[in-house]
N, C-alpha and C. Protein backbone atom coordinates (compact mmCIF):
# COMPACT_ATOMS: atom_id res chain seq x y z
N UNK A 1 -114.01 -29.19 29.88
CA UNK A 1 -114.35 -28.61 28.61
C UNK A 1 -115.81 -28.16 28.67
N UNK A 2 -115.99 -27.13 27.89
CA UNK A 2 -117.03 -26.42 28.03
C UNK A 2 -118.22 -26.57 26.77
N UNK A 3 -118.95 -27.15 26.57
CA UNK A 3 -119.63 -27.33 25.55
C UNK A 3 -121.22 -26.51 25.49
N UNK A 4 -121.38 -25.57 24.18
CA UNK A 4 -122.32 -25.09 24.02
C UNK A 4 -123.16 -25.39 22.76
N UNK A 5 -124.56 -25.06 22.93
CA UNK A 5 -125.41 -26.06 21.43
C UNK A 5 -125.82 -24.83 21.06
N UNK A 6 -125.98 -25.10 19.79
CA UNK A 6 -126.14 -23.59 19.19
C UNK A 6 -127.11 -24.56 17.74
N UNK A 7 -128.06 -23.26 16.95
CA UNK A 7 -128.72 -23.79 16.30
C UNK A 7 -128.67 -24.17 14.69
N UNK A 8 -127.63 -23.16 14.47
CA UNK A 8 -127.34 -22.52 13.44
C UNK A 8 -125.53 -23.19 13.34
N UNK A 9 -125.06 -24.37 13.38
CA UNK A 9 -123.63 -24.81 13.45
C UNK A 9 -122.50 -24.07 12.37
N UNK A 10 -122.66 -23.84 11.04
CA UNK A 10 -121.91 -23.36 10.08
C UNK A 10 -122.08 -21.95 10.54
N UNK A 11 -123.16 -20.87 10.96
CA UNK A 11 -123.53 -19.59 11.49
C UNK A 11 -121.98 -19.79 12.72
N UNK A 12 -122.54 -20.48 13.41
CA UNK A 12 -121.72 -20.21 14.72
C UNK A 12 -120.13 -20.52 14.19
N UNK A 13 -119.68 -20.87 13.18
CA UNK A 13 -118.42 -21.32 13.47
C UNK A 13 -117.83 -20.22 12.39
N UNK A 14 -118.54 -19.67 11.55
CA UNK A 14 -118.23 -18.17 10.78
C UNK A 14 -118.58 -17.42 11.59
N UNK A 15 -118.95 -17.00 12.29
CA UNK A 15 -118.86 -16.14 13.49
C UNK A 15 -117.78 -15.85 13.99
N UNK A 16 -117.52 -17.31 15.14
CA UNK A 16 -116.13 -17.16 15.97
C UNK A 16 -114.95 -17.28 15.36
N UNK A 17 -114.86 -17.65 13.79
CA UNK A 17 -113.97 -17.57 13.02
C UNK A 17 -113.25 -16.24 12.62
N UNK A 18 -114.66 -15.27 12.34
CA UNK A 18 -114.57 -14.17 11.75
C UNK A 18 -114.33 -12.69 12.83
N UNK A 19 -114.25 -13.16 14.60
CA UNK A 19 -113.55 -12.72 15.65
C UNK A 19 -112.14 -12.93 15.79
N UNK A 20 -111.69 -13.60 15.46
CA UNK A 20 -109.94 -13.70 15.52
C UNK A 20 -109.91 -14.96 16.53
N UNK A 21 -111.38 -15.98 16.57
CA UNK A 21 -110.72 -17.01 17.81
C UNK A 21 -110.73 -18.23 16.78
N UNK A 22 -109.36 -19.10 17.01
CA UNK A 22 -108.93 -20.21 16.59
C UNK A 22 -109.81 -21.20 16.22
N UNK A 23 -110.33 -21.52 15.30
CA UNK A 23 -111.44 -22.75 15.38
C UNK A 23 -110.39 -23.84 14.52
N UNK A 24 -111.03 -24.86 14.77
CA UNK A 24 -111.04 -26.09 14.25
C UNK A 24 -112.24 -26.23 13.10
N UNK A 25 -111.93 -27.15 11.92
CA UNK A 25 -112.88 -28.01 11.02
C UNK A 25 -114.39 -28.10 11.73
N UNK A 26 -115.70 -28.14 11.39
CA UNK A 26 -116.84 -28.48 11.13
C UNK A 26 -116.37 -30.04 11.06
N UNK A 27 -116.67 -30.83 12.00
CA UNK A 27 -116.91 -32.60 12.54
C UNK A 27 -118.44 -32.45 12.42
N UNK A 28 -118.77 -33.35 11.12
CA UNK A 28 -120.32 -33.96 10.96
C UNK A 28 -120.16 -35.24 11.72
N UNK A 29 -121.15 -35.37 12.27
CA UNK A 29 -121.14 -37.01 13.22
C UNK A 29 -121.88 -37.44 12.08
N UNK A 30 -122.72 -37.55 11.23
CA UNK A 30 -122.76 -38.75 9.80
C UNK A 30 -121.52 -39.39 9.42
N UNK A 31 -120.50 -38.13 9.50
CA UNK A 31 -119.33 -38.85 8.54
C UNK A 31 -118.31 -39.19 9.73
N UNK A 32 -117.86 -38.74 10.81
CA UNK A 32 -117.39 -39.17 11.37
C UNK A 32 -117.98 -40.88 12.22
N UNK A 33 -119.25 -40.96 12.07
CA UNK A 33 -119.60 -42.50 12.66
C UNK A 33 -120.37 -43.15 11.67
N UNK A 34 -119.89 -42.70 10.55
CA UNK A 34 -120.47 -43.31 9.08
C UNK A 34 -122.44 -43.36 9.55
N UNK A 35 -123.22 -42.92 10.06
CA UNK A 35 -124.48 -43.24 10.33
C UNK A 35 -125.11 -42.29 10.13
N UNK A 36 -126.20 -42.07 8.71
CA UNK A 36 -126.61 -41.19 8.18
C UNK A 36 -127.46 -40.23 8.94
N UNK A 37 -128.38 -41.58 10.11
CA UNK A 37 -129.24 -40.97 10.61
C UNK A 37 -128.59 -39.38 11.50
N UNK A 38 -127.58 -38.99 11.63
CA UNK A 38 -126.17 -37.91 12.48
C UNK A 38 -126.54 -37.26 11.66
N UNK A 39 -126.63 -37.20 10.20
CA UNK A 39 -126.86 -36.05 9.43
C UNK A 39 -126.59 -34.78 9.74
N UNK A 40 -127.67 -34.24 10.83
CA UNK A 40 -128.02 -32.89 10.92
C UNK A 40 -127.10 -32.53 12.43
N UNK A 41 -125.77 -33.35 12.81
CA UNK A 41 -125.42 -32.96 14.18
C UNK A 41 -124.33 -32.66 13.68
N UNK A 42 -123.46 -32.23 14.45
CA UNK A 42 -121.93 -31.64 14.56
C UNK A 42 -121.41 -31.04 15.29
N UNK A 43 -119.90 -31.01 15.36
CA UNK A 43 -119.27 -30.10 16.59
C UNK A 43 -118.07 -29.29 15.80
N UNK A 44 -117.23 -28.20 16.55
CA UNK A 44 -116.18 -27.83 16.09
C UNK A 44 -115.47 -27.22 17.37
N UNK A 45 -114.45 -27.46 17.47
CA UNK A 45 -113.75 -26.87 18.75
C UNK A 45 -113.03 -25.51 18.50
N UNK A 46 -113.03 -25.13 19.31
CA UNK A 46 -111.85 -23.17 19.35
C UNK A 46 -111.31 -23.09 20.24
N UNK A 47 -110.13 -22.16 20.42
CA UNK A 47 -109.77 -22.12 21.77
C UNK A 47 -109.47 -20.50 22.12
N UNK A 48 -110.39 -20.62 22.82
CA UNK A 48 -110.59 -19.15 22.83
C UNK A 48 -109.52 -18.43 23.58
N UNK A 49 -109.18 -16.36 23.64
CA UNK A 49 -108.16 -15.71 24.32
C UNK A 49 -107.91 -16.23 24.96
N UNK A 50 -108.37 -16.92 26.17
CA UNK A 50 -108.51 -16.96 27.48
C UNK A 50 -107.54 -18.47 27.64
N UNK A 51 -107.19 -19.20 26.85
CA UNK A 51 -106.61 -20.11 26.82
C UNK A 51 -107.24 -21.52 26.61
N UNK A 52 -108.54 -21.56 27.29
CA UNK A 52 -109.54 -22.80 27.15
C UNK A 52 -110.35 -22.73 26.22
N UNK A 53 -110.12 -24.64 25.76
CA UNK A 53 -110.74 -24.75 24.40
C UNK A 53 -112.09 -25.31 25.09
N UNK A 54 -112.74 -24.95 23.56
CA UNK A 54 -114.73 -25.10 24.15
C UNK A 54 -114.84 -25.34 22.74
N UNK A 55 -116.57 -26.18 22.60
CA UNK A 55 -117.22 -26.77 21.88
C UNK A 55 -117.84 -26.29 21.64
N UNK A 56 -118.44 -26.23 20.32
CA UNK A 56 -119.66 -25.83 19.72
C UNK A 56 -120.68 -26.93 19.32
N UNK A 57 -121.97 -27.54 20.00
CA UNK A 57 -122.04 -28.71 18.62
C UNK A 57 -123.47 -28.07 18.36
C-alpha cells in the first residue's frame, strides 16, 4: 500500500472525490484512538483506476 501525506486532508479528499476515484470516509485518529492530542491527523483510503488502493493521511 501506497501512502501519501498531504497538507490540506479534507482539500485532498474533495479533490480525488470530485475525479471519479472511489474514496472512503475521512478517519480522524482523535476519534478513532479516542486521544485528543490526534486531533489534527487523519487518513482516508481510495482505490484508484488502476486497481490499487492508496492512502491519504
Amino acid at each position: 500500500m501506497v501512502a501519501f501525506v498531504v497538507d490540506d486532508l479534507v482539500g485532498a479528499h474533495e479533490e480525488v472525490r470530485t475525479a471519479g476515484v472511489e474514496v472512503g470516509a475521512i478517519v480522524w485518529a482523535n476519534e478513532a484512538f479516542d486521544y485528543p492530542d490526534l486531533a489534527e491527523y487523519g487518513w482516508f483510503f481510495s482505490r484508484a483506476p488502476d486497481g490499487n488502493t492508496y492512502v491519504m493521511q
